[in-house]
Protein backbone atom coordinates (compact mmCIF):
# COMPACT_ATOMS: atom_id res chain seq x y z
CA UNK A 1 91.06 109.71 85.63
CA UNK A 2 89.68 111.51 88.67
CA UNK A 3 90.37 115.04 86.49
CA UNK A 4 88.99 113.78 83.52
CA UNK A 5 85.94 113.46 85.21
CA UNK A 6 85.54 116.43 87.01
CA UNK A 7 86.40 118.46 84.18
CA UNK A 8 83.36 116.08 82.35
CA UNK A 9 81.18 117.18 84.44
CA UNK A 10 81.85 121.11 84.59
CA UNK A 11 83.95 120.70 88.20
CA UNK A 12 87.02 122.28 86.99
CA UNK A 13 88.11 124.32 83.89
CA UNK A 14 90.43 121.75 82.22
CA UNK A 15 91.15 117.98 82.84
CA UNK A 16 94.85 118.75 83.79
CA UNK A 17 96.51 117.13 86.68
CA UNK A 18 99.46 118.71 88.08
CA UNK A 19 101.30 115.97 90.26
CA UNK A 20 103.85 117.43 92.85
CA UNK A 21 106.31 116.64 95.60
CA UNK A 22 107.95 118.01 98.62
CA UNK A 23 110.98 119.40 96.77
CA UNK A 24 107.87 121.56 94.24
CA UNK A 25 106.37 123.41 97.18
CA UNK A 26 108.97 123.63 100.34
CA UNK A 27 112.14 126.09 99.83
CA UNK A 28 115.23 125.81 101.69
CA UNK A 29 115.38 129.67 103.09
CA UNK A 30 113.02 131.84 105.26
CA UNK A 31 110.39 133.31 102.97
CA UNK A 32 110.70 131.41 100.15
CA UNK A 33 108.38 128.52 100.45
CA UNK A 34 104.88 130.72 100.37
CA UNK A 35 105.72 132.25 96.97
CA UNK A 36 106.52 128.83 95.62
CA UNK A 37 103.85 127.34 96.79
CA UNK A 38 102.03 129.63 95.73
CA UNK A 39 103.00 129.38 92.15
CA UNK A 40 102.03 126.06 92.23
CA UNK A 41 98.91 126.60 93.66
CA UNK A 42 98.56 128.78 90.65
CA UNK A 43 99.91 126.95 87.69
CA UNK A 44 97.14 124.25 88.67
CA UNK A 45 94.49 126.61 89.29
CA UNK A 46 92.33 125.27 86.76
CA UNK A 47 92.72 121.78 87.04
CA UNK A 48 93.41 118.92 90.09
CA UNK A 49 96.64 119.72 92.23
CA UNK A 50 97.98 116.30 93.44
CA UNK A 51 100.68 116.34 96.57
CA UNK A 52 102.11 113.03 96.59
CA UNK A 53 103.49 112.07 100.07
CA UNK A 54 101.95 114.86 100.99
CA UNK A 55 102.81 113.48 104.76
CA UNK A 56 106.10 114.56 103.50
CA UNK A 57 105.50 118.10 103.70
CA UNK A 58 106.36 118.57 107.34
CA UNK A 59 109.29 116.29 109.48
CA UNK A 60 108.06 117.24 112.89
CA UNK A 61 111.66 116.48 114.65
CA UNK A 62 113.23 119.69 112.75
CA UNK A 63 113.04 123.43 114.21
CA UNK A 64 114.07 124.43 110.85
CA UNK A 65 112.24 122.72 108.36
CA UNK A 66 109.64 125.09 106.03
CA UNK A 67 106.78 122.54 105.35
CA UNK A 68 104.46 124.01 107.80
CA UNK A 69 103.92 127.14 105.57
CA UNK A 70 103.41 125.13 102.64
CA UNK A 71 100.59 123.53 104.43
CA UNK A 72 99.14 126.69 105.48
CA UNK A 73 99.51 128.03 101.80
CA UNK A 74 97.78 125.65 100.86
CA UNK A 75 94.85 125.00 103.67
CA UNK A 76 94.37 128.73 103.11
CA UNK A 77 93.72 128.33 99.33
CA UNK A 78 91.65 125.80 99.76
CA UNK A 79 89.24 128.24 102.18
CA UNK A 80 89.18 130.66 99.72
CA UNK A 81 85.74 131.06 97.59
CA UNK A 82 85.48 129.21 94.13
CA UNK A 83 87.46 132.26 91.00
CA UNK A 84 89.43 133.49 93.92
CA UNK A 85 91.82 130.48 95.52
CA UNK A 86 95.32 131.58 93.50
């Protein structure tokens, strides 16, 4: 609902929601999480990007765990100016 609107009233390009999950934006190896984050970030560029569970994105008791970067990825989209976020 909350796309349909925004893309009613000229917020975003399309009305599409792209719903995602821990498992769509954090990779298992070193240096794979930013690009596929990034391509997410990207395939719902002109629509409403919803992390469910996003709380899920980091478990704080692991030295090894790649959420952190997919939180970055994603902060730092979110900073960048309106046409230029990926």
């Amino acid at each position: 609902i909350m796309a349909r609107l925004l893309h009613r009233i000229g917020v975003i390009a399309t009305p599409e929601l792209k719903e995602v999950q821990r498992p769509d934006l954090v990779a298992e190896h070193v240096g794979q999480t930013g690009p596929k984050t990034q391509a997410v970030l990207e395939s719902a560029k002109s629509g409403v990007l919803f992390i469910d569970e996003a709380y899920r994105l980091t478990v704080p008791e692991s030295k090894n765990d790649f959420g952190r970067e997919a939180i970055e990825t994603v902060m730092a989209a979110m900073n960048e100016t309106p046409g230029k976020a990926p």
